[in-house]
Protein backbone atom coordinates (compact mmCIF):
# COMPACT_ATOMS: atom_id res chain seq x y z
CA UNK A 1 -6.62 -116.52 -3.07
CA UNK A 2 -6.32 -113.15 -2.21
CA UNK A 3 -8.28 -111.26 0.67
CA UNK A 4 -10.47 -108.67 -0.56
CA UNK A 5 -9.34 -104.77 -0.58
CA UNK A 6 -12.03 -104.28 2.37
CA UNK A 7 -10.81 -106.91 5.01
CA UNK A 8 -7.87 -105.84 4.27
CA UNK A 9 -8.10 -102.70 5.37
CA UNK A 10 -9.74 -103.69 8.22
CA UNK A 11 -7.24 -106.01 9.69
CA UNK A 12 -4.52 -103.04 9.45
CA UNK A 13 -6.60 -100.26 10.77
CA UNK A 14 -7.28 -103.42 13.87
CA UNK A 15 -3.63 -103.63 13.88
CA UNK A 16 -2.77 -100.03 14.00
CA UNK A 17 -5.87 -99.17 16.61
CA UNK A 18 -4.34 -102.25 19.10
CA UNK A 19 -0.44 -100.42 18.77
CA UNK A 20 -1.53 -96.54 19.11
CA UNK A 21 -3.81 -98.05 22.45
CA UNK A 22 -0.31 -99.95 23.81
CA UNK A 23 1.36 -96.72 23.03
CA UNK A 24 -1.05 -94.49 24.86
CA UNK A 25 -1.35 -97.53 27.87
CA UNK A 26 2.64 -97.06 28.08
CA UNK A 27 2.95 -93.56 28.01
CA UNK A 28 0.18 -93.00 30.74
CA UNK A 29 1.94 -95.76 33.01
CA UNK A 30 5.35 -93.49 32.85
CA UNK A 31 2.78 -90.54 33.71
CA UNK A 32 1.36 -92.89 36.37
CA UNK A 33 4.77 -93.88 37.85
CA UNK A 34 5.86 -90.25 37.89
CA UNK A 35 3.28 -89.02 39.94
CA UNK A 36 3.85 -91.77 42.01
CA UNK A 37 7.01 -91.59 42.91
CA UNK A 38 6.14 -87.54 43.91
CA UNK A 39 3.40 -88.85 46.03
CA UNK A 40 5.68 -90.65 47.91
CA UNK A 41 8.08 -88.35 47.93
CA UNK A 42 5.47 -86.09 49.43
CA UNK A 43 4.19 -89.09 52.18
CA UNK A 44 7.98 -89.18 53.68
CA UNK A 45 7.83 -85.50 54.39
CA UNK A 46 5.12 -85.74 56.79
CA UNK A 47 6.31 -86.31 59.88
CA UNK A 48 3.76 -85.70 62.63
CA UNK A 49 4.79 -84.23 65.90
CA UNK A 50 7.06 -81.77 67.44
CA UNK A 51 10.04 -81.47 69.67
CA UNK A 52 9.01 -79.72 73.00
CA UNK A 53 11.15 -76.74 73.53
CA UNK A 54 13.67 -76.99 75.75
CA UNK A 55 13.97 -75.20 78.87
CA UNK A 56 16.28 -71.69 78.87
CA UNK A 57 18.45 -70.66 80.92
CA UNK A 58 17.65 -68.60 83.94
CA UNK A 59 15.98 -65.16 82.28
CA UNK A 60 17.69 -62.98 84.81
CA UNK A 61 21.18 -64.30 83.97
CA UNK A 62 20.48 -64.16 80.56
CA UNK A 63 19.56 -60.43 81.16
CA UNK A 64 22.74 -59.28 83.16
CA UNK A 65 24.79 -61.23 80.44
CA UNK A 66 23.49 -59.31 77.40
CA UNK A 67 21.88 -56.13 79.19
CA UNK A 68 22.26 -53.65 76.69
CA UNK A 69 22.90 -50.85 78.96
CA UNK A 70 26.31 -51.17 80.97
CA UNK A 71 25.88 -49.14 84.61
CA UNK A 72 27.71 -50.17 88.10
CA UNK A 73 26.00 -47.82 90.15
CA UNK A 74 24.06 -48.33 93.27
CA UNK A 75 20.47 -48.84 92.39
CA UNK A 76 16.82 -48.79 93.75
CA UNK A 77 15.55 -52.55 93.41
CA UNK A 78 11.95 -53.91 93.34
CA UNK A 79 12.05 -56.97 94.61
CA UNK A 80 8.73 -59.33 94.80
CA UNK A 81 7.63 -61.61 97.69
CA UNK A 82 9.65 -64.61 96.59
CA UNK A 83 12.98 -62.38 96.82
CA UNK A 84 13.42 -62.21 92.82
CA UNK A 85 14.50 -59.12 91.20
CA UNK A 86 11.69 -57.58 89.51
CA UNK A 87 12.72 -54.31 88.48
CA UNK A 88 15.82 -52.05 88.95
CA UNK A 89 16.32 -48.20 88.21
CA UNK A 90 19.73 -46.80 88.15
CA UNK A 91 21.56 -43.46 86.42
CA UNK A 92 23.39 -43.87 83.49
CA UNK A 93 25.43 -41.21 81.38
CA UNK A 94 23.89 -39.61 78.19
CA UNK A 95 22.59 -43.07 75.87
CA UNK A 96 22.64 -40.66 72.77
CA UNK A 97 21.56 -41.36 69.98
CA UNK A 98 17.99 -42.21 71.20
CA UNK A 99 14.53 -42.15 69.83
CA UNK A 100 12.29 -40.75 72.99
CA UNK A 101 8.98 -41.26 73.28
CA UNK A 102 7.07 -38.60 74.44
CA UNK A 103 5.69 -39.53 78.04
CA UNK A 104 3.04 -37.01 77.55
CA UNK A 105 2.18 -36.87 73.91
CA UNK A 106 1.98 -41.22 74.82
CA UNK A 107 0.07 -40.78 77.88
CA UNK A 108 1.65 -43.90 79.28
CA UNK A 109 0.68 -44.42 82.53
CA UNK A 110 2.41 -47.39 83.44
CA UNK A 111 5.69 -45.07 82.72
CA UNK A 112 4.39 -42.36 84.57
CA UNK A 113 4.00 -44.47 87.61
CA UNK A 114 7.86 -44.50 87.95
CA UNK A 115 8.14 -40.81 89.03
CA UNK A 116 7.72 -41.37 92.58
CA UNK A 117 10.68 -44.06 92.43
CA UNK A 118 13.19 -41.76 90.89
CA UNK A 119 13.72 -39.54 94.52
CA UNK A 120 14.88 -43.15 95.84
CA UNK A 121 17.77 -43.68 93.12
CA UNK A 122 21.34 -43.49 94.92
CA UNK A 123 23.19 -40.79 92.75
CA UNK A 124 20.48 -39.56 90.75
CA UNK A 125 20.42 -36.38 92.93
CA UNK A 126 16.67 -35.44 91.22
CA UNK A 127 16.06 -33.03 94.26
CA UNK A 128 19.62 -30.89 94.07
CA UNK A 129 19.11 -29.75 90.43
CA UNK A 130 15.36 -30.23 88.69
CA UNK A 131 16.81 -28.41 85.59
CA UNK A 132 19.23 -30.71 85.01
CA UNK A 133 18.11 -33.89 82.71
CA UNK A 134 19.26 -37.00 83.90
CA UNK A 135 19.13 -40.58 82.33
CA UNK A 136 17.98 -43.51 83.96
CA UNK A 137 17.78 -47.38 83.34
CA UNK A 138 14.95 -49.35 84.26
CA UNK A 139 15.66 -52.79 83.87
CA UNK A 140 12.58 -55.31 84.09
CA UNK A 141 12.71 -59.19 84.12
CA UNK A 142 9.35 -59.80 84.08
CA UNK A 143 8.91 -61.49 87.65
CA UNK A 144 6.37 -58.92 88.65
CA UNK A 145 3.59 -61.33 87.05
CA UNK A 146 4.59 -63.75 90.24
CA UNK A 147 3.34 -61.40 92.65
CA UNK A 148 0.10 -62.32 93.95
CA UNK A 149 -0.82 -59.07 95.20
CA UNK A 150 1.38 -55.66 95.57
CA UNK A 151 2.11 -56.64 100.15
CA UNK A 152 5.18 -58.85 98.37
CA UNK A 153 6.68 -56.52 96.97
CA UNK A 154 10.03 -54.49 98.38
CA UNK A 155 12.13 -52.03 97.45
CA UNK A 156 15.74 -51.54 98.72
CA UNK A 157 18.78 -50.25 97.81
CA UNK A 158 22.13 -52.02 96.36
CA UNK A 159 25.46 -51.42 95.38
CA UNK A 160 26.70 -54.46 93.31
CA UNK A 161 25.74 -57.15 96.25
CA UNK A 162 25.70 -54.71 99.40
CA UNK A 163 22.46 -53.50 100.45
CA UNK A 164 23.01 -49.97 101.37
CA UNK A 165 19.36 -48.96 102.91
CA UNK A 166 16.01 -50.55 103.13
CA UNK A 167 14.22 -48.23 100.75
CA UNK A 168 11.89 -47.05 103.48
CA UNK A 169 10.06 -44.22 102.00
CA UNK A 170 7.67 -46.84 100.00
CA UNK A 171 5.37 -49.03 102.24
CA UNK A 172 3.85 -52.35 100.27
CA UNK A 173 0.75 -49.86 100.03
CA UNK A 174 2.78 -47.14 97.95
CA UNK A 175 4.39 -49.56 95.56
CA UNK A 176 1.40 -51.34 94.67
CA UNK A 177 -0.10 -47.95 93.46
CA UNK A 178 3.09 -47.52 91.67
CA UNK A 179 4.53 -50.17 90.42
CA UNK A 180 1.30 -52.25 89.22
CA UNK A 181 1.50 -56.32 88.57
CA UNK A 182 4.07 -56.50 85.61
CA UNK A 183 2.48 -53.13 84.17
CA UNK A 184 6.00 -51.72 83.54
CA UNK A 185 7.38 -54.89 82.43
CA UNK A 186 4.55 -55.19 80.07
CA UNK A 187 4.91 -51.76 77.94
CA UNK A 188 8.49 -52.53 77.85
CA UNK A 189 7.79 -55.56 76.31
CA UNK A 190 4.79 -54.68 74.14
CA UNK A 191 7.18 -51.88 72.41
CA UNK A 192 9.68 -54.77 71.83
CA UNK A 193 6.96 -56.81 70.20
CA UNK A 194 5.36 -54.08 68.25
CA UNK A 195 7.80 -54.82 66.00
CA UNK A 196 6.36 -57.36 64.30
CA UNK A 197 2.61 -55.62 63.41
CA UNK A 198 4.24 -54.67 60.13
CA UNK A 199 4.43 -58.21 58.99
CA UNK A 200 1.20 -59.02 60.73
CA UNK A 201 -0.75 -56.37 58.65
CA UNK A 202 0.94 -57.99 55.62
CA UNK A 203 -0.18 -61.25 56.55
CA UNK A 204 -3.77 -59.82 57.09
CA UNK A 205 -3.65 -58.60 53.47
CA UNK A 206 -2.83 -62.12 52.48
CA UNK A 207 -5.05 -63.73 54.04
CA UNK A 208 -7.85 -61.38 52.78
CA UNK A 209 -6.78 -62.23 48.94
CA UNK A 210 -7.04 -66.43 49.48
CA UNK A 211 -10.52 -65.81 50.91
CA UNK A 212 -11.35 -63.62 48.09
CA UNK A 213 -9.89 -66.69 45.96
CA UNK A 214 -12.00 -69.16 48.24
CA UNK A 215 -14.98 -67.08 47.30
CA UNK A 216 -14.72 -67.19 44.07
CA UNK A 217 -16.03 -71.25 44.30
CA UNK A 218 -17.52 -71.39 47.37
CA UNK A 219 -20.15 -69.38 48.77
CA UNK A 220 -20.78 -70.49 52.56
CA UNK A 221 -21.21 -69.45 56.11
CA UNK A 222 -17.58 -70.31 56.45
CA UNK A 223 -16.40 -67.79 54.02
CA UNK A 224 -18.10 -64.88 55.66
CA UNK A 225 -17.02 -65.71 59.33
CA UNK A 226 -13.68 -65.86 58.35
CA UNK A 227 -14.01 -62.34 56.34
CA UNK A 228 -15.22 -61.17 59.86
CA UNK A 229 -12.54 -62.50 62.25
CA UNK A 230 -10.19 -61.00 59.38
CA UNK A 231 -11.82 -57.66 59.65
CA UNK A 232 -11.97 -57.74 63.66
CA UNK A 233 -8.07 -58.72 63.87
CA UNK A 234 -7.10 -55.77 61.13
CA UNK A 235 -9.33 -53.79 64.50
CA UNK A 236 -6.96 -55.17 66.76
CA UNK A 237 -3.84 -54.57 64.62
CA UNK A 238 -4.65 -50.68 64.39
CA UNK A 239 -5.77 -50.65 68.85
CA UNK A 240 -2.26 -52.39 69.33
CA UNK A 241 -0.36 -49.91 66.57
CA UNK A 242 -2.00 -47.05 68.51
CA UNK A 243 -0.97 -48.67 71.80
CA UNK A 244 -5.31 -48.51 72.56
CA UNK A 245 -4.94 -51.52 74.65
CA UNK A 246 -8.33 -52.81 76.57
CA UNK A 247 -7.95 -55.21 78.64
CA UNK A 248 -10.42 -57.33 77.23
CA UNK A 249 -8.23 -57.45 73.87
CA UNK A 250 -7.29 -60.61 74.88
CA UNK A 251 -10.99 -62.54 75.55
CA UNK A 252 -11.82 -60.45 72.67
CA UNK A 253 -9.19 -62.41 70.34
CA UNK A 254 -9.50 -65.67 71.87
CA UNK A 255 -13.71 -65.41 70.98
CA UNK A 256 -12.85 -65.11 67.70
CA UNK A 257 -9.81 -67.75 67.35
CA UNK A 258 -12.64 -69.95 68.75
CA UNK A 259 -14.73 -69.21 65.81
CA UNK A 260 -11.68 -70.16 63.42
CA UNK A 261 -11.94 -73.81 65.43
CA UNK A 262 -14.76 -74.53 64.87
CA UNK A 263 -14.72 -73.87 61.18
CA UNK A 264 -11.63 -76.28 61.18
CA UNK A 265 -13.22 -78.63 63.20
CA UNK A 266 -16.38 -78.96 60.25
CA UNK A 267 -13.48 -78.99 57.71
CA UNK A 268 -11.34 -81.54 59.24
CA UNK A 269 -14.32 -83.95 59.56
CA UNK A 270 -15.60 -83.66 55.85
CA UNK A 271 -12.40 -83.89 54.93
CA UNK A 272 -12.18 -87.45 56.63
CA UNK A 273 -15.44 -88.29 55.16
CA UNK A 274 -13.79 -87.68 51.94
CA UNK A 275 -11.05 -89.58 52.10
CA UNK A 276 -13.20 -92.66 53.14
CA UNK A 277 -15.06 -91.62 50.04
CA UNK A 278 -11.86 -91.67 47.43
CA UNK A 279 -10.41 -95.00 49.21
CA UNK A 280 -13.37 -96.56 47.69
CA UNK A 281 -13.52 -95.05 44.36
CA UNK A 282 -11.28 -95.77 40.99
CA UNK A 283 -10.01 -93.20 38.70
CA UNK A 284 -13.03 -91.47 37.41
CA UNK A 285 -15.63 -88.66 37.58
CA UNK A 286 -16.74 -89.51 40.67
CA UNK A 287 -12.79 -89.38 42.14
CA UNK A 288 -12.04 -86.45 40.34
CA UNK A 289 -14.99 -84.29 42.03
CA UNK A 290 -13.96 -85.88 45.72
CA UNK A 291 -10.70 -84.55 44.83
CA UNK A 292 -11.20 -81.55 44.16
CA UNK A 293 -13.81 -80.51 46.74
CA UNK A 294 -11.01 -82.13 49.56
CA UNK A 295 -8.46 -79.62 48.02
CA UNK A 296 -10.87 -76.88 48.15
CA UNK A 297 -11.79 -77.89 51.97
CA UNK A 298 -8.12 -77.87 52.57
CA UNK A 299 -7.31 -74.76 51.23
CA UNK A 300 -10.14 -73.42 53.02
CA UNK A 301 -8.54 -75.22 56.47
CA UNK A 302 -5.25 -73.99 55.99
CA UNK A 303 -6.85 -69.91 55.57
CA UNK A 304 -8.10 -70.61 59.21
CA UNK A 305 -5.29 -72.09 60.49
CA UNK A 306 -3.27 -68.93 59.05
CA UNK A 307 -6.22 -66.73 60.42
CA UNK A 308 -6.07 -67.72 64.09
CA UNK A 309 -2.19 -68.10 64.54
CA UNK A 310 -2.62 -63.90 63.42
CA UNK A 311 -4.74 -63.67 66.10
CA UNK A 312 -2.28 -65.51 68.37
CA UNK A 313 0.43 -63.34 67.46
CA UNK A 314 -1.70 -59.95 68.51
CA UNK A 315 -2.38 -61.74 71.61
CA UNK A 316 1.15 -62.33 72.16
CA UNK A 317 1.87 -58.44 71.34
CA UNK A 318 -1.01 -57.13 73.34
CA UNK A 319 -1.93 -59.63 76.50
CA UNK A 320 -1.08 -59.79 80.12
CA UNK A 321 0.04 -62.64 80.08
CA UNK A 322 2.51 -64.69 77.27
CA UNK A 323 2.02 -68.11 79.45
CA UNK A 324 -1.51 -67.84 77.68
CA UNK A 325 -0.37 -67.68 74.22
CA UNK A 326 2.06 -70.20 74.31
CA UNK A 327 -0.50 -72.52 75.65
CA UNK A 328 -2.46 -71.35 72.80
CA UNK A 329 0.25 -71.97 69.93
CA UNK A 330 0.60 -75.92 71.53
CA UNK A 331 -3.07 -76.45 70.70
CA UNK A 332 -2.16 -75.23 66.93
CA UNK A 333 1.00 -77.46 67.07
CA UNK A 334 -1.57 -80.56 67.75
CA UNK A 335 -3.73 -79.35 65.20
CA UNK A 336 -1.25 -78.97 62.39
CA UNK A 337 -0.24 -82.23 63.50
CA UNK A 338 -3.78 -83.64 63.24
CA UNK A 339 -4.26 -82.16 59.71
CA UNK A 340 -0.97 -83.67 58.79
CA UNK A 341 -2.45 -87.31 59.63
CA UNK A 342 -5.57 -86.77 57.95
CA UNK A 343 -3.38 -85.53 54.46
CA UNK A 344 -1.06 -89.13 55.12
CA UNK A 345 -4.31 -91.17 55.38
CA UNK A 346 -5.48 -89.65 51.78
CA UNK A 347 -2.20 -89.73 50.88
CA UNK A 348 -1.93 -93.50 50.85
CA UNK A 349 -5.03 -93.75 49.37
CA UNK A 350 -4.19 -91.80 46.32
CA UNK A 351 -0.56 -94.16 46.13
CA UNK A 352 -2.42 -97.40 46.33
CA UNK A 353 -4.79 -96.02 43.34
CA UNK A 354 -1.74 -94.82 41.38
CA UNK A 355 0.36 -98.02 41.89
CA UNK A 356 -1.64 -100.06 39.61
CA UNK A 357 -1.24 -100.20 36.19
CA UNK A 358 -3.44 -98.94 34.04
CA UNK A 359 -3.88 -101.77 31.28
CA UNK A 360 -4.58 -102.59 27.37
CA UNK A 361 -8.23 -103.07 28.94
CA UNK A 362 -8.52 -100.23 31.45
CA UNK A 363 -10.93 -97.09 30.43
CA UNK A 364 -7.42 -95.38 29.18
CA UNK A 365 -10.06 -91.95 29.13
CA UNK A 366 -11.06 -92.41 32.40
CA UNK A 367 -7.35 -92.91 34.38
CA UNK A 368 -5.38 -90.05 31.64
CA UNK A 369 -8.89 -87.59 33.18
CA UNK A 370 -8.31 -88.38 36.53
CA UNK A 371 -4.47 -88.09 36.22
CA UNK A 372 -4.60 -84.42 34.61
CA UNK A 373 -6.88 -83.78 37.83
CA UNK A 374 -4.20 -84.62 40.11
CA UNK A 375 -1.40 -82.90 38.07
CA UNK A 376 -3.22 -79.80 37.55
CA UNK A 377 -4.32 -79.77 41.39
CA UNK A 378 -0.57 -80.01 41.93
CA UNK A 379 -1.69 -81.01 45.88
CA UNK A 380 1.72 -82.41 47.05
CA UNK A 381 2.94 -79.06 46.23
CA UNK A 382 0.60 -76.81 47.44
CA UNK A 383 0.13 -78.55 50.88
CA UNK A 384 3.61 -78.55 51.09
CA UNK A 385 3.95 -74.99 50.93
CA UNK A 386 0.84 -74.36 53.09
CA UNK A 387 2.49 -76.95 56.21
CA UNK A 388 5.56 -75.22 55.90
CA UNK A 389 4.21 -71.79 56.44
CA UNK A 390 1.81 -72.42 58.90
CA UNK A 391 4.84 -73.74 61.05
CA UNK A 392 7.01 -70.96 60.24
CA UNK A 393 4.12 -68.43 61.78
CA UNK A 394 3.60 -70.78 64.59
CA UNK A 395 7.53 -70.17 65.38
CA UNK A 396 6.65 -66.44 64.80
CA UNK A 397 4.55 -66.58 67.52
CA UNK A 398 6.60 -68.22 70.03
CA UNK A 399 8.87 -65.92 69.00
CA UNK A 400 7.11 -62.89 70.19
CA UNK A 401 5.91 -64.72 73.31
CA UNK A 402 9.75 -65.34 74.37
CA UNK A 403 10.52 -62.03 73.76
CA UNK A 404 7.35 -60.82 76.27
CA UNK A 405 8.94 -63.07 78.70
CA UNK A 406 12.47 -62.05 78.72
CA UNK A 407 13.90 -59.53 81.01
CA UNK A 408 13.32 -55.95 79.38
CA UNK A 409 15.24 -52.78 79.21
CA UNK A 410 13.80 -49.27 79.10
CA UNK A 411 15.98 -45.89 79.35
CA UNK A 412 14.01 -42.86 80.83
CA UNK A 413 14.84 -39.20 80.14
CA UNK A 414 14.46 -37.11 83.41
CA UNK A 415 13.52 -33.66 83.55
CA UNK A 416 12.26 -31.02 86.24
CA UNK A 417 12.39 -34.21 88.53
CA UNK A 418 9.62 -36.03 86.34
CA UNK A 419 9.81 -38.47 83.19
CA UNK A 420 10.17 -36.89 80.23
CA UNK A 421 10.32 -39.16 78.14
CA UNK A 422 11.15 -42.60 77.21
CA UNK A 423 12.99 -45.47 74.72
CA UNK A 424 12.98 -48.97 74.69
CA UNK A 425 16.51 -50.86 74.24
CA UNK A 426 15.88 -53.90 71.95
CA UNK A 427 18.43 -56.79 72.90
């Protein structure tokens, strides 16, 4: 006997209803597996730590190998009180073409300081002929910095490896008032480094649009002290372009870096609460908002990160002392290194929820939701891309640090016996 037309009906649309669900259970599996297998992908690219940098070469034979500036005549050296060449000044022919900056128009004062030296330089003849503009080459390797106080320093006179004269017109008493710790070193050096504000005003512009992004879904104290610390660096940026250089730039930065810490530090620790949270929790609502405010916490972590190596890279234009800075930079290497951890321990979380299978009986909803979360977030990605660039400015930095501590050359343009002006050679 036949069934009737209505069980019928109901036993195919039963049938039909169990294959779509298999269907839809296999093709979210192959969307589970995928993301997988990027997830992983992801978790071998974190590798935690750093190389140390290995020692260079000795900075003042680095300096007479790629001195910029050839010269083999005698010349007035400043030596400091461990016997280290700290600064030379010798004649040179016409360097043309040259950019020359204005000693006045600058009002440079660690430049200035030089005059006195100049009567001292074998060759240079300043007294014979004031109307006759000379060149000069100051060369400076930095090893000022090691003198305590200005009773080590000494100046004498050399040609090639023979000491012609003790350079007895300057007592220890003179050449501290004229040759200050590292102060001609230093402008030689800043000059150099200025080089790179360009790029750090870009990156201040950048930085201003992702909090402006941050903003626009969170509205904390966070948000407005980093706005601030932006706004005081972009201060900074326009002292350091303007050469306006206090010498509390540096305690002034390193306040405000501090600031950016301790916003990372609040970060870094909900962020760990978090991923306690999602190790816990199955595909669902509840995983998809723990999700996303982690991402948002991260994004908000990396903007800091970003924000204080900027800082570190004005302090590396504009302080006394690159040893400082570098310190500094190590301390972001650990952090970076911390945050990289904390991503690997949510990292594994998020494989171990992917890995199982979602099956005929799961809440198919519930695990395709969550799965379009991750997808969309598109976190492997983006975290990527934020890791990589954070290092990359880190290296920046370092960058500009070595270049403060290697051996600098500046080329002064005498006239009437005094500096006229003067131009930085860039190695």
């Amino acid at each position: 006997m036949p069934l009737p037309p209505v069980l019928l009906v109901g036993v195919a649309g039963g049938v039909g209803y169990a294959v779509l669900r298999r269907i839809n259970k296999d093709k979210l599996n192959e969307r589970l597996t995928n993301e997988l297998r990027e997830w992983r992908k992801f978790r071998e690219q974190l590798v935690p730590g750093r190389s140390d940098k290995a020692p260079g070469p000795d900075r003042a034979s680095v300096f007479r190998k790629n001195s910029a500036v050839s010269t083999s005549s005698p010349r007035l050296e400043i030596q400091n009180e461990t016997g280290e060449l700290a600064l030379s000044i010798s004649e040179i022919a016409d360097p043309r073409p040259q950019r020359w900056t204005s000693v006045n128009e600058s009002d440079n004062d660690s430049i200035s300081r030089l005059n006195p030296l100049l009567s001292a330089v074998p060759l240079a003849a300043i007294g014979e002929n004031i109307a006759t503009t000379k060149y000069m080459v100051v060369q400076c390797t930095g090893a000022l910095t090691k003198a305590v106080d200005g009773e080590g320093l000494r100046a004498i006179v050399r040609d090639g490896k023979k000491i012609l004269e003790q350079a007895r017109l300057f007592s220890p008493e003179q050449l501290t008032r004229i040759v200050t710790v590292g102060a001609v070193w230093q402008i030689a050096s800043i000059v150099v480094a200025q080089k790179h504000l360009h790029d750090i005003n870009e990156k201040l512009q950048v930085i201003g649009r992702k909090v402006e992004e941050i903003h626009k879904f969170q509205k904390n104290e966070r948000i407005s002290k980093i706005l601030t610390c932006r706004k005081y660096f972009q201060q900074i940026y326009e002292d350091i372009k303007q050469e306006n250089l206090s010498t509390n730039t540096q305690i002034s930065i390193e306040l405000q870096c501090v600031k950016m810490q301790e916003i990372e530090e609040q970060l870094c620790l909900e962020m760990e609460g978090i991923a306690r949270e999602v190790s816990e929790n199955q595909f669902g609502e509840d995983f998809d908002e723990m999700l996303q405010n982690w991402a948002e916490n991260m994004q908000e972590l990396m903007v800091c990160i970003e924000t204080r190596i900027v800082g570190y890279r004005l302090m590396a234009i504009g302080s006394e002392d690159p040893n400082f800075v570098d310190n500094r930079l190590g301390g972001v290497w650990r952090d970076i290194e911390r945050i990289e951890n904390d991503i690997n321990l949510l990292t594994n979380h998020i494989i171990e929820t992917l890995s199982k299978e979602a099956s005929f009986w799961s809440n198919l909803g519930k695990v395709e939701q969550s799965l379009s979360v991750l997808q969309d977030m598109q976190i492997p990605d983006n975290i990527g891309k934020s890791l990589n660039h954070a290092r990359t400015e880190v290296g920046v930095a370092q960058s500009i640090v070595e270049q403060r501590k290697a051996p600098q050359e500046i080329l002064l343009k005498v006239n009437g016996g005094q500096i006229e002006g003067f131009s930085v050679v860039e190695n």
